[in-house]
C-alpha atoms as a PDB file:
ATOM      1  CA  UNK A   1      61.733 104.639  95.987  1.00  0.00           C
ATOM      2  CA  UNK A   2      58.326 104.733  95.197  1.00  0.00           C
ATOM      3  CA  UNK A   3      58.646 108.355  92.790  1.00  0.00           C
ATOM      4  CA  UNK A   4      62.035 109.516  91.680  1.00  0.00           C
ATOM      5  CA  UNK A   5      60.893 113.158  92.741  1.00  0.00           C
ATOM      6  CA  UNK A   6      59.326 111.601  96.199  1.00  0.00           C
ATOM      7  CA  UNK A   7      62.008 109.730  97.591  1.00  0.00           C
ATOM      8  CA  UNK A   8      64.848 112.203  96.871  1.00  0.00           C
ATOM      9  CA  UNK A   9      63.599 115.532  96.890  1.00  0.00           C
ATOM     10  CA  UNK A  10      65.648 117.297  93.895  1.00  0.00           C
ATOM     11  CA  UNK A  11      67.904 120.196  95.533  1.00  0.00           C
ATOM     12  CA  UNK A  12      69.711 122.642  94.226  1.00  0.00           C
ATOM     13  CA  UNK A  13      71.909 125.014  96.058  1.00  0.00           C
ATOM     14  CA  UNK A  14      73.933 128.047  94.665  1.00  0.00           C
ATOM     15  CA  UNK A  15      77.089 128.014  94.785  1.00  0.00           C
ATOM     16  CA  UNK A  16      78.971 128.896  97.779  1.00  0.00           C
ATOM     17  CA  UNK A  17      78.784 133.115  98.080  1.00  0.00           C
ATOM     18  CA  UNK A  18      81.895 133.484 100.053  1.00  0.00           C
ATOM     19  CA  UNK A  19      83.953 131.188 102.279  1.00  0.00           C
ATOM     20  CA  UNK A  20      82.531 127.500 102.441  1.00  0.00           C
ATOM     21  CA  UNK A  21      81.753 126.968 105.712  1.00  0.00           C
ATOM     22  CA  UNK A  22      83.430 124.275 107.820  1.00  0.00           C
ATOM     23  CA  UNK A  23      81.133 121.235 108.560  1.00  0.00           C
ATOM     24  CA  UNK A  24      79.342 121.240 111.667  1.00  0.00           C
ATOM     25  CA  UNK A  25      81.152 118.021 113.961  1.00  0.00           C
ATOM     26  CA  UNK A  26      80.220 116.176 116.596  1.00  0.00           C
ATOM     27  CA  UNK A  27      83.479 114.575 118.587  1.00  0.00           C
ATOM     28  CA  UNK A  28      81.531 113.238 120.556  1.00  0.00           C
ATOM     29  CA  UNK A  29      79.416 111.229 117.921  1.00  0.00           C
ATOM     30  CA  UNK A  30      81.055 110.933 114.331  1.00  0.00           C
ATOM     31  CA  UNK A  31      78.090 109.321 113.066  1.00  0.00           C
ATOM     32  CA  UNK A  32      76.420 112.830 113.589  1.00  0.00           C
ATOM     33  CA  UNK A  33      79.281 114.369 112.627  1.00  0.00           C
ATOM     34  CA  UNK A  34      78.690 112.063 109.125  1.00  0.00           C
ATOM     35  CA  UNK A  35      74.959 112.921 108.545  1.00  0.00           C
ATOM     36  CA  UNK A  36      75.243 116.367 108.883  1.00  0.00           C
ATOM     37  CA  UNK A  37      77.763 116.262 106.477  1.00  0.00           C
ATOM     38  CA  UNK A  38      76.028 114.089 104.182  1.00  0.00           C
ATOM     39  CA  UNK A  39      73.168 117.162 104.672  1.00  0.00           C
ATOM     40  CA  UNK A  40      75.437 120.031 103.698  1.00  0.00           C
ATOM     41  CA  UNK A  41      77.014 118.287 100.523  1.00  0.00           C
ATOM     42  CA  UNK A  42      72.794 117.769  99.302  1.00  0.00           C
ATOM     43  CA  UNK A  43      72.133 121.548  99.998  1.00  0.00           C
ATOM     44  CA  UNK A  44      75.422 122.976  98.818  1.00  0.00           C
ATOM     45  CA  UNK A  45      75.921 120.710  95.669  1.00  0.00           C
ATOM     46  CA  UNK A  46      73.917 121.808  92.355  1.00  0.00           C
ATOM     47  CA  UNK A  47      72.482 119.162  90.793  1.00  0.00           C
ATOM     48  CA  UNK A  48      73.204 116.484  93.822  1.00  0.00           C
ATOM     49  CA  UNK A  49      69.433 114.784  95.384  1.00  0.00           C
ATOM     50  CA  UNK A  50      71.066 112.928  97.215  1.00  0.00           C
ATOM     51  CA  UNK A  51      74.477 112.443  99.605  1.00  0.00           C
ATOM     52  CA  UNK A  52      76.607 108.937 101.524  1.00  0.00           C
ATOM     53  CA  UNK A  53      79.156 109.526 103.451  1.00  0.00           C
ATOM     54  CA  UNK A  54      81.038 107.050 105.481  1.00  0.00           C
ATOM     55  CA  UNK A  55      83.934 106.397 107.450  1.00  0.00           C
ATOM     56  CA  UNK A  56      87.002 104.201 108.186  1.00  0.00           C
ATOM     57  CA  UNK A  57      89.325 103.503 110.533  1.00  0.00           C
ATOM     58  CA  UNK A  58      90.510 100.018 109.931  1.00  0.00           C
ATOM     59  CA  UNK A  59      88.976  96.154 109.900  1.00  0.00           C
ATOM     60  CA  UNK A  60      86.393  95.448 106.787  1.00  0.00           C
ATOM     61  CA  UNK A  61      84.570  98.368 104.846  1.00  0.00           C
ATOM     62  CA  UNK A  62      81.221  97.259 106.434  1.00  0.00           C
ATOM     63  CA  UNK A  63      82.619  97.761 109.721  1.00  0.00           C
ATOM     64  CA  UNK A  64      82.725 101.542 108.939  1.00  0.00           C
ATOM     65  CA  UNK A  65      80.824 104.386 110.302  1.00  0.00           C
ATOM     66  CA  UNK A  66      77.580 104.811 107.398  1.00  0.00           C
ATOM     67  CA  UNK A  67      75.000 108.268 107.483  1.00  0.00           C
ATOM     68  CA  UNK A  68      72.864 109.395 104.175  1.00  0.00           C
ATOM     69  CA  UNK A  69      70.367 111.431 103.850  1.00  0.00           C
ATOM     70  CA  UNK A  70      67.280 109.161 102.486  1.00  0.00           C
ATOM     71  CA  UNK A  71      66.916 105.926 103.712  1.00  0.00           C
ATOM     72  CA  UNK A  72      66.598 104.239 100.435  1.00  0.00           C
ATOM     73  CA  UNK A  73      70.075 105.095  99.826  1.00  0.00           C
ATOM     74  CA  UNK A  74      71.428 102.380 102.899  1.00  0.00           C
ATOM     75  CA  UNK A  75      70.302  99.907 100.506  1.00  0.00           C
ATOM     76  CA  UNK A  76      72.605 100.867  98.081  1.00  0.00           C
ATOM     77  CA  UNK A  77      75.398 101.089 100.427  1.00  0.00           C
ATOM     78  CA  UNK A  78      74.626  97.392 101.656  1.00  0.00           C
ATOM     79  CA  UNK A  79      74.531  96.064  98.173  1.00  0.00           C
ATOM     80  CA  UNK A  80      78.487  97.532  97.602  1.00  0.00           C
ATOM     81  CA  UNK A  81      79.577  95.983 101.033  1.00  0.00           C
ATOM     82  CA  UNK A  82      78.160  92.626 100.147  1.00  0.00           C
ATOM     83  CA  UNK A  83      79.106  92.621  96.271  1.00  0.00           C
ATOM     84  CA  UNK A  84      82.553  94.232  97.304  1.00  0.00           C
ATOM     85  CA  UNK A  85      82.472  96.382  94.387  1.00  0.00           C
ATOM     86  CA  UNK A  86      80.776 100.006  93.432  1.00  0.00           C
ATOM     87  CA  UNK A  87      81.872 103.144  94.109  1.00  0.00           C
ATOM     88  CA  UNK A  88      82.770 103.406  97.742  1.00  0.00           C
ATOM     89  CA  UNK A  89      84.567 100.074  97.685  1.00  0.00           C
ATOM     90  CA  UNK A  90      86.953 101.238  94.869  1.00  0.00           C
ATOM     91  CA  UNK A  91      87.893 104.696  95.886  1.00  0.00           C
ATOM     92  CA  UNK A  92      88.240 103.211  99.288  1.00  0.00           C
ATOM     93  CA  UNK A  93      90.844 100.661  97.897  1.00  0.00           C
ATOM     94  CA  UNK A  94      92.218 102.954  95.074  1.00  0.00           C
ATOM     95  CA  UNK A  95      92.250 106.198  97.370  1.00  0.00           C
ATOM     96  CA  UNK A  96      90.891 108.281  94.112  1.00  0.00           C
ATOM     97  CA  UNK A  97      87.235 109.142  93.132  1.00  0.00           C
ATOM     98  CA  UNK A  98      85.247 106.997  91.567  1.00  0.00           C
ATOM     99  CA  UNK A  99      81.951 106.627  89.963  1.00  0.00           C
ATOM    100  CA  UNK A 100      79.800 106.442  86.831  1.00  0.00           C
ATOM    101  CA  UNK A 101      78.613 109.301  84.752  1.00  0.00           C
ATOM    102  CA  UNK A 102      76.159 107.694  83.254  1.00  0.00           C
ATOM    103  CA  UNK A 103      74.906 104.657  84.668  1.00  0.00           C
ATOM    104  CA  UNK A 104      72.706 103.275  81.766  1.00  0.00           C
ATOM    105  CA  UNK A 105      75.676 103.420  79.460  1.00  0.00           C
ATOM    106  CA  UNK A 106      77.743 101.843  82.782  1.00  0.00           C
ATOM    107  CA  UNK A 107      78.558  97.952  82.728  1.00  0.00           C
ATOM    108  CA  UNK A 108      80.374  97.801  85.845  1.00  0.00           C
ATOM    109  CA  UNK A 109      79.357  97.332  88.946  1.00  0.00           C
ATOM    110  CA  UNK A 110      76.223  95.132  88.243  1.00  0.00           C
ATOM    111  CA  UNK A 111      74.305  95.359  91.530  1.00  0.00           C
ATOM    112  CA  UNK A 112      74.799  98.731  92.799  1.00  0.00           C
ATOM    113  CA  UNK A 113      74.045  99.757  88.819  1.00  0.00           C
ATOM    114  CA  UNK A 114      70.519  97.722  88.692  1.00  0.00           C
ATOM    115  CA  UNK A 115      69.688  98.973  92.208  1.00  0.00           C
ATOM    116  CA  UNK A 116      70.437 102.664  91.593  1.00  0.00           C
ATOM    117  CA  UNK A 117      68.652 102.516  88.862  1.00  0.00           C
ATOM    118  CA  UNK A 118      65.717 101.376  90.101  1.00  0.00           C
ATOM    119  CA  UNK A 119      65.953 104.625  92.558  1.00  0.00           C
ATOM    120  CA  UNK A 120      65.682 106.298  89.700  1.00  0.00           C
ATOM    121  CA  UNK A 121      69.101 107.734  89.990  1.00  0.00           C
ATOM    122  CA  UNK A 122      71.860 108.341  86.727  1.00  0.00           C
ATOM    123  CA  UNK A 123      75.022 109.405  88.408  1.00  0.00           C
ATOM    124  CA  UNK A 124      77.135 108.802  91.501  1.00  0.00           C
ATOM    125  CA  UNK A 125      80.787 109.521  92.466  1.00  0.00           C
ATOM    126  CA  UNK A 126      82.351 108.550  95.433  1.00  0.00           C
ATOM    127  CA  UNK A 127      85.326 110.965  96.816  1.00  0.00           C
ATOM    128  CA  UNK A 128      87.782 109.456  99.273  1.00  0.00           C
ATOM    129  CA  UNK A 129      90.113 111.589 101.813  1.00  0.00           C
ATOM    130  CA  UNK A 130      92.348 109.848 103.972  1.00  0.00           C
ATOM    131  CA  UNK A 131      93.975 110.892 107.186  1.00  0.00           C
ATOM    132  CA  UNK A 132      96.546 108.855 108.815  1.00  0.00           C
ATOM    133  CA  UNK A 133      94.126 105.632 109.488  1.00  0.00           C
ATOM    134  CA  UNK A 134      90.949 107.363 109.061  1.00  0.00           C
ATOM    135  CA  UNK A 135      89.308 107.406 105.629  1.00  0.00           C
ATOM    136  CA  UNK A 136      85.787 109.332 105.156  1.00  0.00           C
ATOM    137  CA  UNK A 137      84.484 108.936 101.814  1.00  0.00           C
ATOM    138  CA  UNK A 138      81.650 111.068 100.205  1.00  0.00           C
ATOM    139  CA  UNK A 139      79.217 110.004  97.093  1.00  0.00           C
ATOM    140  CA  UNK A 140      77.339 112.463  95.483  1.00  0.00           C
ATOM    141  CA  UNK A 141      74.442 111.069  93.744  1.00  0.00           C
ATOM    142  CA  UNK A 142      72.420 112.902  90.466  1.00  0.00           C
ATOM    143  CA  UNK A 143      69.277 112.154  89.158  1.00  0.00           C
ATOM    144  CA  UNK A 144      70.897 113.370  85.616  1.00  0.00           C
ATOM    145  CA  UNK A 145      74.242 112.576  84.187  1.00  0.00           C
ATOM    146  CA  UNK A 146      77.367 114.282  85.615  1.00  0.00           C
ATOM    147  CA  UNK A 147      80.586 114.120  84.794  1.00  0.00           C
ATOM    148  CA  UNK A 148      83.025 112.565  87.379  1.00  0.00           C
ATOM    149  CA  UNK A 149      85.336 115.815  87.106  1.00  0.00           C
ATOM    150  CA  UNK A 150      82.242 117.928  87.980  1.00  0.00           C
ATOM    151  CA  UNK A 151      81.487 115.933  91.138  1.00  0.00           C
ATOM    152  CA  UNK A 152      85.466 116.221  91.626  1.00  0.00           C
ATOM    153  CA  UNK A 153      85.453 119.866  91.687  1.00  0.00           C
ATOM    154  CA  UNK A 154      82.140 120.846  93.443  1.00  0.00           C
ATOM    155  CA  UNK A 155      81.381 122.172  96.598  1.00  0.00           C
ATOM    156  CA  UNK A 156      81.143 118.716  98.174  1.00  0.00           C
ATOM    157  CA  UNK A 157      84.610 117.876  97.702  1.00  0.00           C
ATOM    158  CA  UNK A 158      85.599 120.587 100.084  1.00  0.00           C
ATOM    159  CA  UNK A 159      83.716 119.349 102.158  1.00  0.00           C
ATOM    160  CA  UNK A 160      84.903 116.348 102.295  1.00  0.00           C
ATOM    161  CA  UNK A 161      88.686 117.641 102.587  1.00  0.00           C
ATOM    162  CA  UNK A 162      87.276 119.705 105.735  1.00  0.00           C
ATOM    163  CA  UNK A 163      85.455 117.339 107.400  1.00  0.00           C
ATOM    164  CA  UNK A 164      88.299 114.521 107.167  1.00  0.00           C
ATOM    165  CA  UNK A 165      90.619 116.866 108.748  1.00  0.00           C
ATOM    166  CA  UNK A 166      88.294 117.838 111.371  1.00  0.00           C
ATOM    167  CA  UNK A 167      87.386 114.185 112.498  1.00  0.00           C
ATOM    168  CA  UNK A 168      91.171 113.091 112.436  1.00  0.00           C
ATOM    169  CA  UNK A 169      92.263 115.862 114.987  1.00  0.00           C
ATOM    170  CA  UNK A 170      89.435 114.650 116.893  1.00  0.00           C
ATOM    171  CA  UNK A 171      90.474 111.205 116.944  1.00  0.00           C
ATOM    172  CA  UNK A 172      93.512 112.669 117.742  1.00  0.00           C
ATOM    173  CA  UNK A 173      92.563 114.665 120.597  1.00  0.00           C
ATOM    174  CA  UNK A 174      90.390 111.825 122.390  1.00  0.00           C
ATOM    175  CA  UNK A 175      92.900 109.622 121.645  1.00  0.00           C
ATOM    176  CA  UNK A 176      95.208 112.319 123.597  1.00  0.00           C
ATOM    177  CA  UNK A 177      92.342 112.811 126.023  1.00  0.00           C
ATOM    178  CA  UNK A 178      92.320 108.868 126.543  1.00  0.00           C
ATOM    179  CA  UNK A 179      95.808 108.556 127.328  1.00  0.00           C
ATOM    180  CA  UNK A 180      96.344 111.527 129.981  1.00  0.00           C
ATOM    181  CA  UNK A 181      93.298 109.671 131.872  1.00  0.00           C
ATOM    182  CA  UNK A 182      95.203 106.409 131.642  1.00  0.00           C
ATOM    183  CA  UNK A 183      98.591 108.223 132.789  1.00  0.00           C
ATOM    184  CA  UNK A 184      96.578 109.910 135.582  1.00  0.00           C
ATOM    185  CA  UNK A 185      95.374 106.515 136.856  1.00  0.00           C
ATOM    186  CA  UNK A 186      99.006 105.189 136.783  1.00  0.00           C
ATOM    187  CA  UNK A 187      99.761 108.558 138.994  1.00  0.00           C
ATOM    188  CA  UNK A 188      96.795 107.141 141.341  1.00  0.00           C
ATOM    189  CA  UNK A 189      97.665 103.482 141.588  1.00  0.00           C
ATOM    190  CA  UNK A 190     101.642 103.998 141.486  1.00  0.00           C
ATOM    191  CA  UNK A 191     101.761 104.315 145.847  1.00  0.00           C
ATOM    192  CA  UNK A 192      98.997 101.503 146.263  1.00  0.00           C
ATOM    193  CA  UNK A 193     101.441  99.615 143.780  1.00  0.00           C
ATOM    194  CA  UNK A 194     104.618 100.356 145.456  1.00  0.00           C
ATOM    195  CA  UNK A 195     103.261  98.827 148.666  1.00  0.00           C
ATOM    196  CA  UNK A 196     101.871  95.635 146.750  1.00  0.00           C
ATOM    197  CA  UNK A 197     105.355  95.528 145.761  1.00  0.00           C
ATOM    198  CA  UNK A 198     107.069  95.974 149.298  1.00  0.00           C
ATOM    199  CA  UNK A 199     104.238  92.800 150.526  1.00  0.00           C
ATOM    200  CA  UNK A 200     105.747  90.799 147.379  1.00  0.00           C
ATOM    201  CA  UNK A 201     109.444  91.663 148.530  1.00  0.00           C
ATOM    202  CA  UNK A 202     108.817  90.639 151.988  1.00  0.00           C
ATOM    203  CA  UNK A 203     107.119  87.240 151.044  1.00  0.00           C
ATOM    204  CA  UNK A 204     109.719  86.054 148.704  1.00  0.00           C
ATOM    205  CA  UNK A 205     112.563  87.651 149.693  1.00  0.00           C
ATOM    206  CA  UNK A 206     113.221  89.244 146.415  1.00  0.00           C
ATOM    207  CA  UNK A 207     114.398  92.928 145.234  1.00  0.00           C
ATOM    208  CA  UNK A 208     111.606  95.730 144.729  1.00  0.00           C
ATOM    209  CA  UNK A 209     112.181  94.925 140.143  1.00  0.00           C
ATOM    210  CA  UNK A 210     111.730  91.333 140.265  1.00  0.00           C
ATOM    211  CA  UNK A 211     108.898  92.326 142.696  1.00  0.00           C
ATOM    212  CA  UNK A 212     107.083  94.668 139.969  1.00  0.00           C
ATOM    213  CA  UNK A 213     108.019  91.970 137.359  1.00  0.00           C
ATOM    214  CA  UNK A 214     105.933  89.100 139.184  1.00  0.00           C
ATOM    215  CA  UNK A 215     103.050  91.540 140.008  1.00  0.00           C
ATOM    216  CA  UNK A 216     103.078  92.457 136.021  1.00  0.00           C
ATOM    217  CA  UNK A 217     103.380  89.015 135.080  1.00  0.00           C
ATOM    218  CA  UNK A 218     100.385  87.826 137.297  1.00  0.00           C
ATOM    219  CA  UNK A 219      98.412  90.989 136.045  1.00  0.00           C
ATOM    220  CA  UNK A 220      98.552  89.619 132.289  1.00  0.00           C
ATOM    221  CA  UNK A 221      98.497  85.556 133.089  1.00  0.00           C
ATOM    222  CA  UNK A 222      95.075  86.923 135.421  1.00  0.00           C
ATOM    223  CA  UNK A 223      93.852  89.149 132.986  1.00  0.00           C
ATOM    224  CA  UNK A 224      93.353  91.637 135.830  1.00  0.00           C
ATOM    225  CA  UNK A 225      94.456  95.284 135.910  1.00  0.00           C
ATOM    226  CA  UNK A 226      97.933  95.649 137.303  1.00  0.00           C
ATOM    227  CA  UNK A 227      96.105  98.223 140.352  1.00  0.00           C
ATOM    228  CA  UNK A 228      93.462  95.990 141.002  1.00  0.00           C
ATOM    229  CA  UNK A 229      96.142  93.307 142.290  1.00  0.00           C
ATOM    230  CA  UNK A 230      97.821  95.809 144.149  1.00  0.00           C
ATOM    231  CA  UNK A 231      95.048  96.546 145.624  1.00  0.00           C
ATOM    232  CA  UNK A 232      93.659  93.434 146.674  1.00  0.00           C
ATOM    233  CA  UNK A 233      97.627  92.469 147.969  1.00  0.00           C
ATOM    234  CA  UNK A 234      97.561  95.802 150.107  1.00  0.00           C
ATOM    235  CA  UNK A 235      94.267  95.054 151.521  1.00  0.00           C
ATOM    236  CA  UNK A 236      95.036  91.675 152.791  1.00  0.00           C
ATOM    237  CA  UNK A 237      98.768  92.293 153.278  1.00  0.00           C
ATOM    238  CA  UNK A 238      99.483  88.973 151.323  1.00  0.00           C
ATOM    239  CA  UNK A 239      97.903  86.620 153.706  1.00  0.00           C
ATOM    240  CA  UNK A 240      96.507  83.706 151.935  1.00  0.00           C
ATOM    241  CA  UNK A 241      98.659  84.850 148.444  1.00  0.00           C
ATOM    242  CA  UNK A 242     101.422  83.074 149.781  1.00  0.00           C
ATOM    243  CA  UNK A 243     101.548  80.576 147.481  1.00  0.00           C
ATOM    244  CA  UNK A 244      99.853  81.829 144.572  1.00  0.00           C
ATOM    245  CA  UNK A 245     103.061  84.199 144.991  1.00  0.00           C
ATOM    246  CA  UNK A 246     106.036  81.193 145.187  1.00  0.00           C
ATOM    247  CA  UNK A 247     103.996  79.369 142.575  1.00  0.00           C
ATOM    248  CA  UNK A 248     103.900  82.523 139.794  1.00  0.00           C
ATOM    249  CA  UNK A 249     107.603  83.280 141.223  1.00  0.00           C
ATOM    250  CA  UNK A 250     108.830  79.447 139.690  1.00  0.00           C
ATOM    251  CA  UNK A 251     106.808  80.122 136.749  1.00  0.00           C
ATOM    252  CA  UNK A 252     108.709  83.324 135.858  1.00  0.00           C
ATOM    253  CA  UNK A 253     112.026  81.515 136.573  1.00  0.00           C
ATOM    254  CA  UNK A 254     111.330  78.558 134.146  1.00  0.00           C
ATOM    255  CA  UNK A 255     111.063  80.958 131.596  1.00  0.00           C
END
């Protein structure tokens, strides 16, 4: 940041006059979803210049969703991921809200300290909210001191508690969304399979479950999708699976 003033214009919002509002999300894009909550904790936060937010479902912090709302401020997300310590890194592994009031009388955290100081900045806290196996975290950042219980208290840790309830049902509903398209492509495929099955039956001489059994068992040794078999059985009615049928048929039996 070339100019602590420059880089992270100072803004400060009055309080909220009535109802905070619910942040704005994107299902379709939760990285959206993340900036333009990073945007509303900066403009509705007294005293904050600048806003991180990120967000976890699983597999190594850096493999998170990341928005903030000056690009100077990426750096000093990278610098927690790849010291595995700071803020974010601790309230995501402590699941409470953590930070430094002050960070030139702050010995922890060495890197992100010496690089958000050399943004010119004196406070952050990061706020954590989990939901099921989504966490979204939320650092406020000061150019001035601030007490931790301040940041804990402000308008940006409603937000937070909103927004991580919004994104979970989300997940929740494309995950719901997800599922009803795979059950409706079972519906689809369920004849094309039954027939598959009836070719299978006639060709070894077995009964229609130790038919779908050998069709399922191909399907994962194949890595192919149980309906595109089918398929491909119906089509040619068997001929030329013959073998590849007997041979899969042993296999099962040996084990």
């Amino acid at each position: 940041m070339p100019d602590r003033c420059d880089a992270m214009p100072f803004e400060s919002a009055p309080m909220f006059p009535g109802p905070e509002p619910e942040p704005a999300l994107d299902a379709a894009s939760p990285a959206r979803s993340l900036a333009r909550l990073a945007e509303q904790v900066v403009r509705s936060t007294p005293g904050c210049c600048g806003a991180t937010a990120t967000a976890h479902t699983g597999g190594g912090p850096a493999e998170g969703t990341t928005a903030v709302t000056h690009p100077d401020l990426s750096e000093l997300v990278a610098v927690q991921w790849e010291d595995g310590d700071g803020p974010v890194p601790q309230a995501l592994r402590t699941g409470r809200p953590a930070g430094s009031e002050d960070l030139l009388l702050d010995d922890r955290w060495p890197g992100y300290r010496a690089r958000a100081l050399e943004m010119g900045l004196r406070s952050g806290a990061a706020l954590p909210y989990r939901r099921g196996d989504l966490t979204l975290t939320l650092t406020v950042h000061g150019f001035r001191p601030r007490p931790l219980e301040e940041t804990v208290r402000c308008p940006a840790a409603l937000l937070g508690d909103l927004a991580a309830t919004g994104l979970a049902r989300d997940r929740r509903h494309r995950a719901a969304l997800a599922e009803a398209e795979q059950l409706r492509g079972a519906l689809r495929s369920r004849p094309v399979v039954d027939q598959a099955c009836g070719i299978v039956m006639h060709v070894l001489g077995c009964d229609a479950q130790e038919a779908f059994a050998l069709l399922r068992g191909i399907s994962q040794h194949t890595n192919r999708k149980l309906s595109d078999l089918a398929g491909a059985l119906v089509r040619t009615r068997g001929h030329g699976m013959e073998q590849e049928l007997q041979r899969f048929s042993e296999l099962s039996r040996r084990h």
